[in-house]
Protein backbone atom coordinates (compact mmCIF):
# COMPACT_ATOMS: atom_id res chain seq x y z
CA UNK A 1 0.00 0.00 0.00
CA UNK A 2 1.19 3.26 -0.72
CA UNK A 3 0.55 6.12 1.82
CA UNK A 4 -2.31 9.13 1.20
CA UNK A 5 -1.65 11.33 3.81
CA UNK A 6 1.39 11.81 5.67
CA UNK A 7 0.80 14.64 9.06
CA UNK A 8 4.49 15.99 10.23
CA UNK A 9 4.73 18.05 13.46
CA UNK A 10 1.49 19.61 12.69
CA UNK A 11 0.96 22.67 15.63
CA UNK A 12 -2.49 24.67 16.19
CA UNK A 13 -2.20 27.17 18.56
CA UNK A 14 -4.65 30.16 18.88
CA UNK A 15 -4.61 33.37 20.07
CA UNK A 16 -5.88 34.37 23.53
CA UNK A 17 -6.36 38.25 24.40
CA UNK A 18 -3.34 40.21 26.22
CA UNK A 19 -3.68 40.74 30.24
CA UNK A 20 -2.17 44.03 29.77
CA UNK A 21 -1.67 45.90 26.99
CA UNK A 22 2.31 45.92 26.70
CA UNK A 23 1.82 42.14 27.92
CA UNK A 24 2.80 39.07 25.64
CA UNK A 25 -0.21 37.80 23.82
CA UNK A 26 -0.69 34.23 25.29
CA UNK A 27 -1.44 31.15 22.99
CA UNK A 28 -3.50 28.10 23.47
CA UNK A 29 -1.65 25.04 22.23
CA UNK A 30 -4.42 22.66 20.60
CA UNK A 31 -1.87 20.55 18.62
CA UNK A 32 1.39 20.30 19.62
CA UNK A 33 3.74 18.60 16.79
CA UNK A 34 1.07 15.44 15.78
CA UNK A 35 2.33 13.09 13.36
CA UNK A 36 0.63 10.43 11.37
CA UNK A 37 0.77 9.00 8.28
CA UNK A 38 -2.61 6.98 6.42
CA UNK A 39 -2.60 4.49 3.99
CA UNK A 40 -4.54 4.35 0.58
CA UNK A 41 -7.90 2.12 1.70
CA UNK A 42 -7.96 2.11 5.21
CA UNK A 43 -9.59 4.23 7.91
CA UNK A 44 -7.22 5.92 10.40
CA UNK A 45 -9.76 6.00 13.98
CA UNK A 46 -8.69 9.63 16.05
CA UNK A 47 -10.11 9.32 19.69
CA UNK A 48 -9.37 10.86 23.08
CA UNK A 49 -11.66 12.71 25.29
CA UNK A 50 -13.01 16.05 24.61
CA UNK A 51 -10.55 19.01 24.29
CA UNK A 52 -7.95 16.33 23.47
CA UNK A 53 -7.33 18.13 20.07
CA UNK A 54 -8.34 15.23 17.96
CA UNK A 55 -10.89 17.54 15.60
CA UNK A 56 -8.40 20.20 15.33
CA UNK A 57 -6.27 18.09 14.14
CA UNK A 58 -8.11 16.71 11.36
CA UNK A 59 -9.64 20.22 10.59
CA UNK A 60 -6.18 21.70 10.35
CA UNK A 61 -5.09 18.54 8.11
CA UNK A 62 -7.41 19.80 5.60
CA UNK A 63 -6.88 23.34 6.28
CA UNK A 64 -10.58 23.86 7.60
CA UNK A 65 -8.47 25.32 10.78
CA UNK A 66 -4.99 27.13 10.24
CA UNK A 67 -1.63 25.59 11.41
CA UNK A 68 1.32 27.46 13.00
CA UNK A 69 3.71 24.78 11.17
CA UNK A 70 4.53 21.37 10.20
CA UNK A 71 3.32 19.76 7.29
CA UNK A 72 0.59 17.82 5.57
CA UNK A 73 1.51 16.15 2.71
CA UNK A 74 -1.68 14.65 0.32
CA UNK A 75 -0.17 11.91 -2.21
CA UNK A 76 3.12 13.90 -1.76
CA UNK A 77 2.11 17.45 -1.72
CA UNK A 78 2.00 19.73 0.87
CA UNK A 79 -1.44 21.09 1.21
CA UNK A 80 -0.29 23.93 3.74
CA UNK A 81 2.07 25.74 1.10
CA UNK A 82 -1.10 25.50 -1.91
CA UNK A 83 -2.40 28.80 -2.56
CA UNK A 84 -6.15 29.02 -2.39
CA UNK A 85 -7.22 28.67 -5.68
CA UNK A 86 -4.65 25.37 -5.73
CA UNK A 87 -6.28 24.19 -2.55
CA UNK A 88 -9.79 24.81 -3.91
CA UNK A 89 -8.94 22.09 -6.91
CA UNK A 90 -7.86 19.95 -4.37
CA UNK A 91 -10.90 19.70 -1.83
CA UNK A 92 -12.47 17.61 -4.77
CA UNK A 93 -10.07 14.80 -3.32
CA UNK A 94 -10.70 15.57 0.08
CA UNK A 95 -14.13 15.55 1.53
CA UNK A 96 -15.75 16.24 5.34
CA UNK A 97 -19.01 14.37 6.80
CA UNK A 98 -19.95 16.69 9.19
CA UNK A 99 -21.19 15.31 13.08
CA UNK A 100 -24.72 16.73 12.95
CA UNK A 101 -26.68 16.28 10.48
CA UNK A 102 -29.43 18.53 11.22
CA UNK A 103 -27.51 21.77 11.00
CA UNK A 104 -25.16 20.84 8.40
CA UNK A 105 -28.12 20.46 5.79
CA UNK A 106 -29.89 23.70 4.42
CA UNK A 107 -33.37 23.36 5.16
CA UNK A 108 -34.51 25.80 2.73
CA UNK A 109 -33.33 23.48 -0.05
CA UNK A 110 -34.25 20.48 -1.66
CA UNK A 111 -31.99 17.47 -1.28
CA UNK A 112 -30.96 16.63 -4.84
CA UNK A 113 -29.94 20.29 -5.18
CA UNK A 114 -27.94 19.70 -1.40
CA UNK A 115 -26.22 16.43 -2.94
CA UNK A 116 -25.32 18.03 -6.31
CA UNK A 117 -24.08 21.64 -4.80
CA UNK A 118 -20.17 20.28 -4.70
CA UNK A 119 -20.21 19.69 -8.67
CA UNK A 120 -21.93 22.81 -8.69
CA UNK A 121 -19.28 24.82 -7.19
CA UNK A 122 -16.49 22.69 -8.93
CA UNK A 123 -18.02 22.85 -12.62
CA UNK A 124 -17.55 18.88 -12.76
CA UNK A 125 -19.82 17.54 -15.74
CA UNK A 126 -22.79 18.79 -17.58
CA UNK A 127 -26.16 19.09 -15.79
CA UNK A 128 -27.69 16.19 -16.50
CA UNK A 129 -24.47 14.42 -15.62
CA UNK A 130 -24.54 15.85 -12.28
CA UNK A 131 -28.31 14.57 -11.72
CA UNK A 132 -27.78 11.64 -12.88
CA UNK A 133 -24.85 11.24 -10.52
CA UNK A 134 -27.10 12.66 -7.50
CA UNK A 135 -29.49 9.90 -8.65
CA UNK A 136 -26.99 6.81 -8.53
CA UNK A 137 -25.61 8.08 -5.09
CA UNK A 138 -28.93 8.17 -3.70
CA UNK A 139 -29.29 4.66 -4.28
CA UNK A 140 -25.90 4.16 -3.51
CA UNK A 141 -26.07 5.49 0.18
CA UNK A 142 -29.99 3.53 0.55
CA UNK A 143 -32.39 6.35 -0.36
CA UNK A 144 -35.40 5.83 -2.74
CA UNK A 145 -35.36 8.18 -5.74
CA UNK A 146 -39.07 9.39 -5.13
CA UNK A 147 -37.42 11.20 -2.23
CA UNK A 148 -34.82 13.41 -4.53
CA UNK A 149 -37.59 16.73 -3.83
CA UNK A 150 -38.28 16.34 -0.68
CA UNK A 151 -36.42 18.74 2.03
CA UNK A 152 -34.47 17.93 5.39
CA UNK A 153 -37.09 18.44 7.60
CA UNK A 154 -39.19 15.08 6.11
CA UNK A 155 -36.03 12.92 6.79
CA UNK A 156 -34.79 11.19 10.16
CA UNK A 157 -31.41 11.55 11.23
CA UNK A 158 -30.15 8.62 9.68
CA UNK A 159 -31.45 9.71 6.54
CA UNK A 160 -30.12 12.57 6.71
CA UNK A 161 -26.60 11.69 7.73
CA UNK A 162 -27.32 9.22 4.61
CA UNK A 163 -27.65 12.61 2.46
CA UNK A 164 -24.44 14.25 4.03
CA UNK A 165 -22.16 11.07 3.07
CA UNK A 166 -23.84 11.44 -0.40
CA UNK A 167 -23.00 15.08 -0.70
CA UNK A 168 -19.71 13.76 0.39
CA UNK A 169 -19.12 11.18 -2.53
CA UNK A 170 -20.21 13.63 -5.27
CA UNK A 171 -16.96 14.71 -6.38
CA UNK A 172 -15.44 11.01 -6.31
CA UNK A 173 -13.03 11.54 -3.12
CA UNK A 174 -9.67 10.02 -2.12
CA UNK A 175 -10.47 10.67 1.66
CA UNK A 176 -13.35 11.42 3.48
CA UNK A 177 -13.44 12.98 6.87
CA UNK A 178 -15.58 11.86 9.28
CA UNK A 179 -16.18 13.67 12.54
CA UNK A 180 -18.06 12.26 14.89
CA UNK A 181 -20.82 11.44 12.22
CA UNK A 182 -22.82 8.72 14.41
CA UNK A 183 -22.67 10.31 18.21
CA UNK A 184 -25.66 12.42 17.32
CA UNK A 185 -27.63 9.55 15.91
CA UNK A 186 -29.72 6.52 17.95
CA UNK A 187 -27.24 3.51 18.83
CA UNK A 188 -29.25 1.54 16.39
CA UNK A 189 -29.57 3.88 13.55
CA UNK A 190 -25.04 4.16 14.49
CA UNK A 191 -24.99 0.46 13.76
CA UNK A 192 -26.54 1.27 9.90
CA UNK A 193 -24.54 3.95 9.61
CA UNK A 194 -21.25 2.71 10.23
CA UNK A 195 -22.42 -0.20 7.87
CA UNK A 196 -22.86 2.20 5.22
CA UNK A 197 -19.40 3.26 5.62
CA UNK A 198 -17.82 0.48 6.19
CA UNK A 199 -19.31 -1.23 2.77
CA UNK A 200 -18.43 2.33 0.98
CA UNK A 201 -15.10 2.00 2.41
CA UNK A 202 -14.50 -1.75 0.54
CA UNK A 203 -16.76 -1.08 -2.83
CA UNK A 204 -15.06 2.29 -3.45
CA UNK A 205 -11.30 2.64 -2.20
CA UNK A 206 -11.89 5.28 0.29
CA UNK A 207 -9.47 6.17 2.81
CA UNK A 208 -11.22 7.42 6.25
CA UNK A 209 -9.50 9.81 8.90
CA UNK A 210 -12.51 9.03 11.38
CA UNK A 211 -12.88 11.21 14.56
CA UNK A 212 -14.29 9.35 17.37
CA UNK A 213 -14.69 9.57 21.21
CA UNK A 214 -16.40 5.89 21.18
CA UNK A 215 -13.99 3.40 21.09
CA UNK A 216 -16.68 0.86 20.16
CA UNK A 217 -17.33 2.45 17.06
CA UNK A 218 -13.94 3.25 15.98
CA UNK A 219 -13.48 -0.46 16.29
CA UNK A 220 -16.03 -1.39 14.21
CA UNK A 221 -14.85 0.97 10.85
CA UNK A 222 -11.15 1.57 11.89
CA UNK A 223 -7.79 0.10 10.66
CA UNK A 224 -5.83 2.15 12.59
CA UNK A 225 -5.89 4.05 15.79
CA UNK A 226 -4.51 7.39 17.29
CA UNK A 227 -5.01 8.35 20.74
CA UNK A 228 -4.75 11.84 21.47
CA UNK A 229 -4.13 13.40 24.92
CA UNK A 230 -3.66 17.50 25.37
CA UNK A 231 -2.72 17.57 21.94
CA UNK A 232 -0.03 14.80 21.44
CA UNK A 233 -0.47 11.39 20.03
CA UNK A 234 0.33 9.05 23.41
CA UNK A 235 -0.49 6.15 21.67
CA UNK A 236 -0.74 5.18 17.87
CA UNK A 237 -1.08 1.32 16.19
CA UNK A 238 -3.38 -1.48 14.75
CA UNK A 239 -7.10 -1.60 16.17
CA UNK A 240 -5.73 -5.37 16.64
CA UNK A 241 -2.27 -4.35 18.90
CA UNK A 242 -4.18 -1.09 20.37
CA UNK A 243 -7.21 -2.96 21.70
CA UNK A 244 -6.09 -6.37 22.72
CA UNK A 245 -2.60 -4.76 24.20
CA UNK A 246 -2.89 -1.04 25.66
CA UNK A 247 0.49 -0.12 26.55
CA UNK A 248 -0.27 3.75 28.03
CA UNK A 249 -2.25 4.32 30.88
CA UNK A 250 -4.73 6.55 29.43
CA UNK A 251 -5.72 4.13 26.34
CA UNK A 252 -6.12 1.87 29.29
CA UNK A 253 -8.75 3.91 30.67
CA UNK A 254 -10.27 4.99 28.17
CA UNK A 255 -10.86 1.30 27.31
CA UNK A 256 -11.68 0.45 30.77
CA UNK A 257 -14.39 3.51 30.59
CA UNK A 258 -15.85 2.24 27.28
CA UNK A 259 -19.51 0.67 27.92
CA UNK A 260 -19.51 -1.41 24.56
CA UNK A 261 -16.07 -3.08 25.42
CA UNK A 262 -16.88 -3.72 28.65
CA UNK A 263 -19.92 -5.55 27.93
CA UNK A 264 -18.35 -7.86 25.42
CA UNK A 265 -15.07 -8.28 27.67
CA UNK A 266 -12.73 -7.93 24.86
CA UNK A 267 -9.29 -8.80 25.10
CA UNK A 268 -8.40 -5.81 25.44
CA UNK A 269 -10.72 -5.00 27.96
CA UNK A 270 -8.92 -3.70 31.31
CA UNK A 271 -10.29 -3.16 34.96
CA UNK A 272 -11.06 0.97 35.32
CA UNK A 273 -7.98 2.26 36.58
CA UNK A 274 -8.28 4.98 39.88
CA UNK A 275 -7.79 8.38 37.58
CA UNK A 276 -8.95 11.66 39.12
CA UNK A 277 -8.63 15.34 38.41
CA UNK A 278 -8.63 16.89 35.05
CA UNK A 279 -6.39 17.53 32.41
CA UNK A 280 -3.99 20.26 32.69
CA UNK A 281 -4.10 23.36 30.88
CA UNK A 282 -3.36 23.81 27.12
CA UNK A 283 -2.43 27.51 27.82
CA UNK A 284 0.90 26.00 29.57
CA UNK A 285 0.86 22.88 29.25
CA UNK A 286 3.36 20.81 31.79
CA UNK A 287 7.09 20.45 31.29
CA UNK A 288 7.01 16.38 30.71
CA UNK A 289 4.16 14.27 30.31
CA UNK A 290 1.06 15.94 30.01
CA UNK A 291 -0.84 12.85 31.73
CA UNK A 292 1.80 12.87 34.81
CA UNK A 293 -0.76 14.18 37.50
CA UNK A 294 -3.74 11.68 37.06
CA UNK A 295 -1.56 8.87 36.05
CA UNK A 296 -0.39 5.98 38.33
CA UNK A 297 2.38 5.22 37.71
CA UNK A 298 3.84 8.47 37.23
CA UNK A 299 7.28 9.19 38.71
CA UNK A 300 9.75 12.49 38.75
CA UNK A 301 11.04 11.35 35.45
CA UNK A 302 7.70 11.76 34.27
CA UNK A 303 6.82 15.42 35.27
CA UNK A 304 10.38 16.47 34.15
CA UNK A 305 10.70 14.73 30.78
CA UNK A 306 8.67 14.66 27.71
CA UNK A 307 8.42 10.91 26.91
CA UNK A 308 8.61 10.34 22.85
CA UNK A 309 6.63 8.14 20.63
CA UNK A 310 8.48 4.94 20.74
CA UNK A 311 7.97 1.29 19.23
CA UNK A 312 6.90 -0.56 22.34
CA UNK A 313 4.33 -3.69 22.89
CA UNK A 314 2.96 -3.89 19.08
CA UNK A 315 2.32 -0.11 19.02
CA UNK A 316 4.18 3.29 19.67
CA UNK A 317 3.55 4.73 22.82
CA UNK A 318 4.72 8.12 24.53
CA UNK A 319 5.08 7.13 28.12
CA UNK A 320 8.51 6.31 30.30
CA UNK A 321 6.63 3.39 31.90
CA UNK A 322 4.33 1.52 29.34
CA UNK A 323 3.21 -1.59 29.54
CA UNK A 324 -0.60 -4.15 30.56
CA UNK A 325 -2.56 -2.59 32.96
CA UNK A 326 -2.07 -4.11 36.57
């Protein structure tokens, strides 16, 4: 396999207002140097807990959200350096399913015109090429072709998040972007929707960088996971070595706090380790490792040093002490 996307030392870091006015302007640090690299066909699976960074991330990776530095290289190009125009031309390779889908759909329009608005904008075929294409990914996705008129509002939110991933397909994609597109949906509509995407995924060659706080579900679609904590990757691998063999203390509890595993006691599955307080701050963020304080099995080295992703256990893990859960 041959790699599609290839993250170096990406960094997000936004502006916060001055506490004085000769004062230094203070930054929140969202990503702090993230690398990754995803393979043509498979889905890449982003989790962590909320504030983690994992959205940014993939929102600055397709320059939704601007980067300080690093770089993100798309089949060998750096989409950071493309001038706008460049970067427009490119977006018909690179495609975003957004997490809601009753806000991301205009409800003053109809939904073929809400499908066929990306070949629209791009200029891609001749009309009745584009409705014929609206037409084939409406069966494509599981939507009848009587319901091409109708508008948002006469659709459930699976349907609806059925029209989004349509919308999404139009332009033929490379790699589709998934955030969070099943947490706002019933657990059993989820299941039918990560079906979808999962058969799209084999029929059409897609590559998925798929933003997730449920573990469970980015172990049904994903190939790959990335755990994010303030930030930084901690732990990156296989859904195979990352589930069955946790090797940093926060995948282990996030996989201890996962419902879904816990009912099917996975291999993977760990006792809920003792982890209080809350995450520090990403204004100034600690000296080592960011997870020191509600980790046990911290030590000094741990709150002086910066551990580094390293090969360890089946997957690469940022921690001095990694290893199984006790």
């Amino acid at each position: 396999m041959s790699t599609l996307l290839d993250v170096r030392d990406l960094t997000v870091r936004f502006a916060l207002p001055r506490k004085g006015f000769f004062g230094p302007r203070p930054y929140l640090e969202a990503v702090r140097q993230v690398s990754f690299s995803l393979e043509k066909g498979r889905a890449l699976g982003i989790v962590g807990e909320s504030g983690s960074g994992k959205t940014t991330t993939a929102m600055a990776a397709i320059r939704l959200t601007e980067a300080a530095s690093g770089q993100v290289l798309f089949e060998g190009q750096d989409l950071l350096s493309l001038g706008d125009e460049e970067m427009r031309a490119q977006r018909r390779d690179v495609q975003l399913i957004f997490q809601d889908p009753y806000s991301s759909l205009n409800p003053r329009a109809r939904v073929a015109d809400i499908v066929r608005e990306p070949m629209d904008l791009m200029g891609l075929g001749t009309m009745e090429e584009r409705n014929a294409r609206v037409r084939e990914l409406f069966q494509l996705v599981g939507l009848r072709p009587d319901q091409l008129n109708l508008f948002p509002h006469q659709f459930s939110g699976g349907q609806r998040q059925r029209i989004s991933i349509a919308r999404a397909l139009t332009t033929n994609p490379k790699l589709l972007v998934c955030d969070e597109p099943v947490s706002a949906l019933d657990v059993a509509i989820q299941a039918q929707i990560l079906n979808l995407l999962a058969k799209l995924k084999t029929e059409l060659g897609l590559s998925y960088l798929f933003i997730s706080h449920d573990l469970g579900v980015v172990r049904h679609v994903c190939d790959d996971v990335a755990v994010m904590y303030l930030g930084k990757i901690v732990e990156q691998g296989s859904r195979a070595a990352l589930f069955d063999a946790p090797q940093h203390p926060y995948t282990q509890a996030l996989l201890a706090a996962a419902p879904s595993l816990a009912r099917r006691k996975s291999k993977g599955y760990v006792r809920p380790l003792k982890i209080s307080g809350d995450p520090p701050s990403p204004i100034n963020p600690p000296r080592g490792c960011a997870f020191a304080d509600r980790c046990p099995k911290a030590q000094d080295i741990c709150r002086q040093t910066q551990p580094m992703l390293e090969e360890t256990g089946g997957t690469r893990v940022a921690c001095h002490f990694p290893g199984p859960a006790a």
